[in-house]
Protein backbone atom coordinates (compact mmCIF):
# COMPACT_ATOMS: atom_id res chain seq x y z
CA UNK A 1 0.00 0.00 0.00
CA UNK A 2 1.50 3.60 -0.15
CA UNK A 3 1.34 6.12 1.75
CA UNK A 4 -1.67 7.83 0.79
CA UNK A 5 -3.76 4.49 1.48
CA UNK A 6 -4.18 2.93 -2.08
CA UNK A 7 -2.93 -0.16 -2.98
CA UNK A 8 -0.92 -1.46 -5.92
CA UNK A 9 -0.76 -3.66 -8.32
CA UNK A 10 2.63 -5.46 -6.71
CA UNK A 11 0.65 -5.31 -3.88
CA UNK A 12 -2.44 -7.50 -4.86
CA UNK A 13 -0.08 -9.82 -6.52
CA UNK A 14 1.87 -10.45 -4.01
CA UNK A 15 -1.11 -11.37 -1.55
CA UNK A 16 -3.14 -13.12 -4.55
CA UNK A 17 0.28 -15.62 -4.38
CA UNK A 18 0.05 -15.82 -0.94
CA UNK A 19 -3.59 -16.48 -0.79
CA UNK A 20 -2.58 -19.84 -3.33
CA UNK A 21 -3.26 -18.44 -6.63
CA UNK A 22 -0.60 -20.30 -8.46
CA UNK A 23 0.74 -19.63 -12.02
CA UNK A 24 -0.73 -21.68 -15.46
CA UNK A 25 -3.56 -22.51 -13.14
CA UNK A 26 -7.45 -21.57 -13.98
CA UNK A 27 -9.63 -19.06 -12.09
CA UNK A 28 -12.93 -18.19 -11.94
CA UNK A 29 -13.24 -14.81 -10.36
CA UNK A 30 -16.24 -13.48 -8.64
CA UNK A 31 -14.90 -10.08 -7.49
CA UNK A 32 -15.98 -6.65 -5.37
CA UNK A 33 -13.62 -3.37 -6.37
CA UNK A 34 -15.70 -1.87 -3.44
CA UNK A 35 -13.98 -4.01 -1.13
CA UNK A 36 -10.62 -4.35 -2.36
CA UNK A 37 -10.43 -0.58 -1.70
CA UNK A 38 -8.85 2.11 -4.12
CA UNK A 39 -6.36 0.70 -6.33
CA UNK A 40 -3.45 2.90 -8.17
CA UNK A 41 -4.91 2.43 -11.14
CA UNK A 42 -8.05 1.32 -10.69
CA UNK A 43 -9.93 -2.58 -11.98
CA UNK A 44 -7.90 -2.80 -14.45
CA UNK A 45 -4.86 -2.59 -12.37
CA UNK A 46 -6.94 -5.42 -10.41
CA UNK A 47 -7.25 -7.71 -13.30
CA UNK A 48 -3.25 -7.55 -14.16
CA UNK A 49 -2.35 -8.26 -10.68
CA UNK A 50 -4.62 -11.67 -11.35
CA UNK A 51 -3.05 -12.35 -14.49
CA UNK A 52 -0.17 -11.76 -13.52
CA UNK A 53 -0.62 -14.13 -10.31
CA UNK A 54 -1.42 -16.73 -12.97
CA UNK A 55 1.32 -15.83 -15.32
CA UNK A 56 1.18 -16.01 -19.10
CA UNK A 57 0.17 -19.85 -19.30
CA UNK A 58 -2.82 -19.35 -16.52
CA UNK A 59 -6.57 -18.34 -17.79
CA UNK A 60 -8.98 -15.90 -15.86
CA UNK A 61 -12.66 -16.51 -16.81
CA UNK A 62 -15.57 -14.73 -15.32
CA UNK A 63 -19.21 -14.95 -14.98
CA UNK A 64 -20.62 -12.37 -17.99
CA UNK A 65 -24.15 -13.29 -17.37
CA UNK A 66 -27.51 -11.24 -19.11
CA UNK A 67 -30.45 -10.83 -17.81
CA UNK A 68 -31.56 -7.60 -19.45
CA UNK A 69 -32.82 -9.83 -22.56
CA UNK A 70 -35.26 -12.15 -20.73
CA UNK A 71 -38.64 -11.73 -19.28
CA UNK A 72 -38.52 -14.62 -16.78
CA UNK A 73 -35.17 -13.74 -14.89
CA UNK A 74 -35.59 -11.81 -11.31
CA UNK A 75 -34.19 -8.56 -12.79
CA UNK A 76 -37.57 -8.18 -15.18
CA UNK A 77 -39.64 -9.09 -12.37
CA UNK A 78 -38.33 -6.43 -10.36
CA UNK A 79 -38.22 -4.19 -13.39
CA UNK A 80 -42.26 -4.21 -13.91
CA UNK A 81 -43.37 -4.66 -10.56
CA UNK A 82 -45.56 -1.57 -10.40
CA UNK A 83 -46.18 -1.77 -14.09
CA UNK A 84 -49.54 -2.33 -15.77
CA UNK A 85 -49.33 -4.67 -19.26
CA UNK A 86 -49.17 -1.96 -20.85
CA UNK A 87 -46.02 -1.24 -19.58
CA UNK A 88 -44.70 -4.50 -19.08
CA UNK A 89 -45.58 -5.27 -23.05
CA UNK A 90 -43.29 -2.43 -23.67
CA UNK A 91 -40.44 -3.28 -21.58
CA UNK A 92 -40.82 -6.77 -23.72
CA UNK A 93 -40.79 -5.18 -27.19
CA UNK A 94 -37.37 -2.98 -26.00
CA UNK A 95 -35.27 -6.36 -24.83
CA UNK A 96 -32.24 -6.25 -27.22
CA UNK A 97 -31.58 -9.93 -28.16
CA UNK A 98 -28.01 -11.09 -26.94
CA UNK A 99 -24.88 -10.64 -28.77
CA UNK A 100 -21.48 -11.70 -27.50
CA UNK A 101 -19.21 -9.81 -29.10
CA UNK A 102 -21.06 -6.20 -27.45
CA UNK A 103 -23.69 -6.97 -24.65
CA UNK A 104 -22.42 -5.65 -21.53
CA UNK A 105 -22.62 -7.98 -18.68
CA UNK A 106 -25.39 -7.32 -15.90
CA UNK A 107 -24.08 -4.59 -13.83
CA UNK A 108 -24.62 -6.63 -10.53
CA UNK A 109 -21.94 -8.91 -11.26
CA UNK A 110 -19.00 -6.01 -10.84
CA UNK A 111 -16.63 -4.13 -12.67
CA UNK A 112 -14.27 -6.79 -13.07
CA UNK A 113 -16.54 -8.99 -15.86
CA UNK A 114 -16.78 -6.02 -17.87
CA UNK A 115 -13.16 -4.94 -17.88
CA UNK A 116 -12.27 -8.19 -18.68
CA UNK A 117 -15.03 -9.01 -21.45
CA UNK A 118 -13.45 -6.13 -23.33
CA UNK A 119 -10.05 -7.23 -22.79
CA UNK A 120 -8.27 -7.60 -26.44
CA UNK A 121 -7.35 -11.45 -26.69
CA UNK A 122 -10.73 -12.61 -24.36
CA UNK A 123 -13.68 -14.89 -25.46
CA UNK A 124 -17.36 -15.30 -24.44
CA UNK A 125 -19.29 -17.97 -24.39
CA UNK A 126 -22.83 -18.57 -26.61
CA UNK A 127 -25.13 -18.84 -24.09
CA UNK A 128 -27.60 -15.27 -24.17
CA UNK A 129 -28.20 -15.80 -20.40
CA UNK A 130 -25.29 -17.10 -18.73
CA UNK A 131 -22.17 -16.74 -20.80
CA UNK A 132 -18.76 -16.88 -19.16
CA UNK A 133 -15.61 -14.55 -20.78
CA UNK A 134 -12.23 -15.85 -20.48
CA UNK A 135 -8.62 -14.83 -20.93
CA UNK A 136 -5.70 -16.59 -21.56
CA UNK A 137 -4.51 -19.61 -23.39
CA UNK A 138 -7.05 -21.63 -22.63
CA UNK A 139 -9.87 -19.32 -22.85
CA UNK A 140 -11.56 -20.74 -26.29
CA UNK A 141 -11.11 -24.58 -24.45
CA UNK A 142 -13.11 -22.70 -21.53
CA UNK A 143 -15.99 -21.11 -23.30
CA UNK A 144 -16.43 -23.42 -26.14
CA UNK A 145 -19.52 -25.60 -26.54
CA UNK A 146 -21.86 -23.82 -24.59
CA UNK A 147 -25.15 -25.47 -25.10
CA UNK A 148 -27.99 -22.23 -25.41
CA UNK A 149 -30.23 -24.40 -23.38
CA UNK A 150 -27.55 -25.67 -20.54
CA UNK A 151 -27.10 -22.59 -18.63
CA UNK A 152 -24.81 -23.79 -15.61
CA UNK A 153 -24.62 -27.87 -16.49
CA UNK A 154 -22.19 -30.79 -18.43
CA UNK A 155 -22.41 -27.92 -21.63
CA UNK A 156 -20.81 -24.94 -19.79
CA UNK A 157 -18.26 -23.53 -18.97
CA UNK A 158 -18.37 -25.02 -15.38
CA UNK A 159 -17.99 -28.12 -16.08
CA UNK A 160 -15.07 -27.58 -18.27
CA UNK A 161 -13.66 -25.65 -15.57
CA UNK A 162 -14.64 -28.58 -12.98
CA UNK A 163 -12.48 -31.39 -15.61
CA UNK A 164 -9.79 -28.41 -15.83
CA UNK A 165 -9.27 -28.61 -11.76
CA UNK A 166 -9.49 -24.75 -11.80
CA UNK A 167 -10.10 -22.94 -9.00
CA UNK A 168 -12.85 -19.75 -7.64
CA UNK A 169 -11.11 -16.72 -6.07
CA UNK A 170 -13.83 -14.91 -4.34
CA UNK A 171 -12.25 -11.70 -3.94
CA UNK A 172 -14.03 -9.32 -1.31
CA UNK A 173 -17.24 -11.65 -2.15
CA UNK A 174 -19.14 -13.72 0.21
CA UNK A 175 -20.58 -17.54 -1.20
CA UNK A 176 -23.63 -16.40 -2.33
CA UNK A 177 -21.79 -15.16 -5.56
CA UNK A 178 -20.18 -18.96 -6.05
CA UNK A 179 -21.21 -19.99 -9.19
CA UNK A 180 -20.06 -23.27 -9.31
CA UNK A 181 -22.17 -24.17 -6.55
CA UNK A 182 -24.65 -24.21 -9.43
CA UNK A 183 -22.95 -27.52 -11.27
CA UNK A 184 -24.00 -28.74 -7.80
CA UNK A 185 -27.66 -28.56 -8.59
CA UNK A 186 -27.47 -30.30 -12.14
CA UNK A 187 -25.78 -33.37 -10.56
CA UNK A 188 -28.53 -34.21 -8.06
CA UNK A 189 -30.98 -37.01 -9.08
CA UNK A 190 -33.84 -35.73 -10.93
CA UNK A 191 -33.28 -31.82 -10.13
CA UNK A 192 -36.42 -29.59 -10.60
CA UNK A 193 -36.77 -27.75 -14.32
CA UNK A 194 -38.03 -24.62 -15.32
CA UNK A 195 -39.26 -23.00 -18.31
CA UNK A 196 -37.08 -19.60 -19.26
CA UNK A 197 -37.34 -17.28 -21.55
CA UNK A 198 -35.18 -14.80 -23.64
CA UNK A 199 -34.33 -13.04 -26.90
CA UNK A 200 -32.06 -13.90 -29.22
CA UNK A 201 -31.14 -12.90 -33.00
CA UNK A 202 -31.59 -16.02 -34.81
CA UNK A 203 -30.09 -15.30 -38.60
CA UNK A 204 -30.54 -11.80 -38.38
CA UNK A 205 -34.16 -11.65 -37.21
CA UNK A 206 -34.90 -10.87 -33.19
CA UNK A 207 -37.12 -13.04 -31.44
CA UNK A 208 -37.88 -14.52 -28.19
CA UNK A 209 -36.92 -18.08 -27.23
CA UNK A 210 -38.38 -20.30 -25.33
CA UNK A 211 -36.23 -23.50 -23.11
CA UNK A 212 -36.69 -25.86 -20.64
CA UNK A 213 -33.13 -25.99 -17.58
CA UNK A 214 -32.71 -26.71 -14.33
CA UNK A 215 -34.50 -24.51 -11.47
CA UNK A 216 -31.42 -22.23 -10.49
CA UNK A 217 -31.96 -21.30 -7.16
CA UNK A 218 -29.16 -19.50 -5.32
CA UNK A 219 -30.58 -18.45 -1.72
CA UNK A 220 -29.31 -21.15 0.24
CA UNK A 221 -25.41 -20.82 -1.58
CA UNK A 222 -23.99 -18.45 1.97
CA UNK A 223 -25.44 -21.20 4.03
CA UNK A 224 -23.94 -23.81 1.84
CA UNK A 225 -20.71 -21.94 1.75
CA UNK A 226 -20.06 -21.60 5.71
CA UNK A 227 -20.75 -25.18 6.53
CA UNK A 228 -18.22 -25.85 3.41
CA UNK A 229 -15.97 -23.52 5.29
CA UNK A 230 -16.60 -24.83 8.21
CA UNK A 231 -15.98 -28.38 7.24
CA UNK A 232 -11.92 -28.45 7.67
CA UNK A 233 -9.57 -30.38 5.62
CA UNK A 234 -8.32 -27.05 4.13
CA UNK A 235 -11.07 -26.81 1.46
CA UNK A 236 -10.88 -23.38 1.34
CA UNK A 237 -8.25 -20.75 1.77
CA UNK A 238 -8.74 -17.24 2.67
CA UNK A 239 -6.91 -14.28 3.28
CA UNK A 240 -6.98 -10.63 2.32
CA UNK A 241 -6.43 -8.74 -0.82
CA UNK A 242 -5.89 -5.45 -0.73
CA UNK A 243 -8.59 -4.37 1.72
CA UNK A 244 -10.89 -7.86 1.18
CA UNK A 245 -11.11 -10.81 2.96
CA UNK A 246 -11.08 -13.29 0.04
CA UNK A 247 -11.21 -16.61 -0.63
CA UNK A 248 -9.80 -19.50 -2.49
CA UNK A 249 -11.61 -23.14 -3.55
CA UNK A 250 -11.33 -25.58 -6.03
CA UNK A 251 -13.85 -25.75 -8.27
CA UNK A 252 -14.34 -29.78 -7.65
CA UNK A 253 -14.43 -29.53 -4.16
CA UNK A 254 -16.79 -26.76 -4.29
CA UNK A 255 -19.50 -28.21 -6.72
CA UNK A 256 -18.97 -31.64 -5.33
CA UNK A 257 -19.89 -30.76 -1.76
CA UNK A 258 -22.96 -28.66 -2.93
CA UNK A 259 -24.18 -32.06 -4.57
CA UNK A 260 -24.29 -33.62 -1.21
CA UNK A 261 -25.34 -31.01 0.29
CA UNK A 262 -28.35 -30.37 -1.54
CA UNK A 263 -29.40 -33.58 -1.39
CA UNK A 264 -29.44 -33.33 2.44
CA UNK A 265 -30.72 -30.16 2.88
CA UNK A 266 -32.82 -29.17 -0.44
C-alpha cells in the first residue's frame, strides 16, 4: 500500500500468491472493487495483478451473465413490478436480443466482468443468459460448446472448468456469488426444471426463445458456503487482498460438496 492508502498492483499480486493463486492454473473470479479498496490504477490494475498471479500460461474466466434480454429472470420481475401490461408489453418489445461480441454484462456482477469481457485477446461464451468470458490460453477450451439451453450444467463452462481442476477466487465476495455451486444442482438425481425465456437474434431476425433448464436457485449458496468452510480439511483458503477478505476453492471440491449437500438439505 502507499502512503496515501491505495494499494498497488505489486501489492495484490503479491497477496493473490500468498492467498494460493498459483501460475498456469485456472480461475474463476467473482470479485468486489468496493472491497478491495482504491487501487493505483483502478480494476484494471486489479485484473493484471490476477493475471499476472497466474502468469502467461494461466486463464482468468468470469461470470458475464444477461439478464436484461429475458422476461422470466428476477431482474424483469423487479423491473415491472408496479407496471400495468401496458407497460410491461413495452419493456418486452425494447429487450435487445443477446450478442457476445457487445452486450455488456449485468451490472450486478461487478466491474471486473466487464473490464475483462473487453479485454483484447478474451472470449465469451454462446449462451444469451449465462455466458462466461475468459482470458488466456485456454480461454476458447473454456468457453467453447456452450449449449444455449444448458445454462450452468455438463455444456458450460463449469464443467469444463470442474475437468480443468481450476479454481474460484472470491475476492471481497461472500458464497452467495459462487457460481459453481450451481454444477452442484445439475448433478442431483432428478433436479427440478423450469421453463425460461429470452431473446435472441436467430439469422438476423430478433425473437424470443423459449427453453426448458434446471431450477437455479441460489438463496441457500452463503449457508452452503459456511458449513463448506466450516468443514476443515483445508477446502478453502482465505486471506486478504488489498482491503478484502477473500477466498480460495477448487472448483471440484466446491460443486462436489454442494451435490451432497443439496441432497441433504434441499
Amino acid at each position: 500500500m502507499t502512503g496515501t492508502g491505495v494499494h498497488t498492483e505489486r501489492q495484490l499480486g503479491t497477496q493473490l500468491a500468498a492467498l494460493g493463486v498459483e501460475p498456469g492454473g485456472f480461475l474463476l473470479v467473482h470479485a468486489s472493487l468496493r472491497a478491495v479498496g482504491p487501487v493505483a490504477g483502478g480494476g484494471a490494475a486489479v485484473l493484471r495483478a490476477v493475471r499476472e498471479a497466474l502468469g502467461p500460461d494461466g486463464t482468468v474466466v468470469v461470470p458475464a451473465f444477461t439478464a436484461r434480454n429475458s422476461d422470466t429472470s428476477s431482474a424483469y420481475r423487479e423491473r415491472v413490478r408496479l407496471l400495468g401490461e401496458a407497460g410491461r408489453a413495452a419493456v418486452r418489445a425494447a429487450m435487445p436480443p443477446y450478442d457476445a461480441e457487445t452486450m455488456p454484462c449485468d451490472a450486478g456482477l461487478g466491474v471486473l466482468p466487464e473490464l475483462l469481457r473487453r479485454s483484447p485477446g478474451a472470449m465469451r461464451s454462446a449462451h444469451p443468459q449465462t455466458s462466461f468470458a475468459a482470458l488466456g490460453p485456454y480461454a476458447e477450451k473454456v468457453v467453447s460448446g456452450h449449449r444455449p439451453d444448458c445454462h450452468l450444467g455438463e455444456d458450460s463452462p463449469l464443467a469444463r472448468l470442474y475437468d480443468l481442476r481450476a479454481r474460484v477466487l472470491m475476492l471481497g465476495t461472500g458464497f452467495g456469488t459462487c457460481t459453481a455451486f450451481h454444477l452442484g444442482e445439475y448433478r442431483v438425481a432428478r433436479p427440478p426444471r423450469r421453463t425460461y425465456r429470452c431473446v435472441v437474434r436467430d439469422g438476423g431476425v430478433r425473437r424470443w426463445w423459449r427453453y426448458e433448464d434446471v431450477a437455479l436457485d441460489d438463496r441457500d449458496f452463503a449457508a452452503l458456503g459456511a458449513e463448506l468452510e466450516r468443514s476443515g480439511g483445508g477446502a478453502v483458503r482465505s486471506g486478504v487482498v488489498g482491503s478484502a477478505r477473500c477466498r480460495l476453492v477448487e472448483v471440484a471440491e466446491a460443486v462436489d460438496f454442494a451435490r451432497r449437500w443439496f441432497a441433504r438439505n434441499r
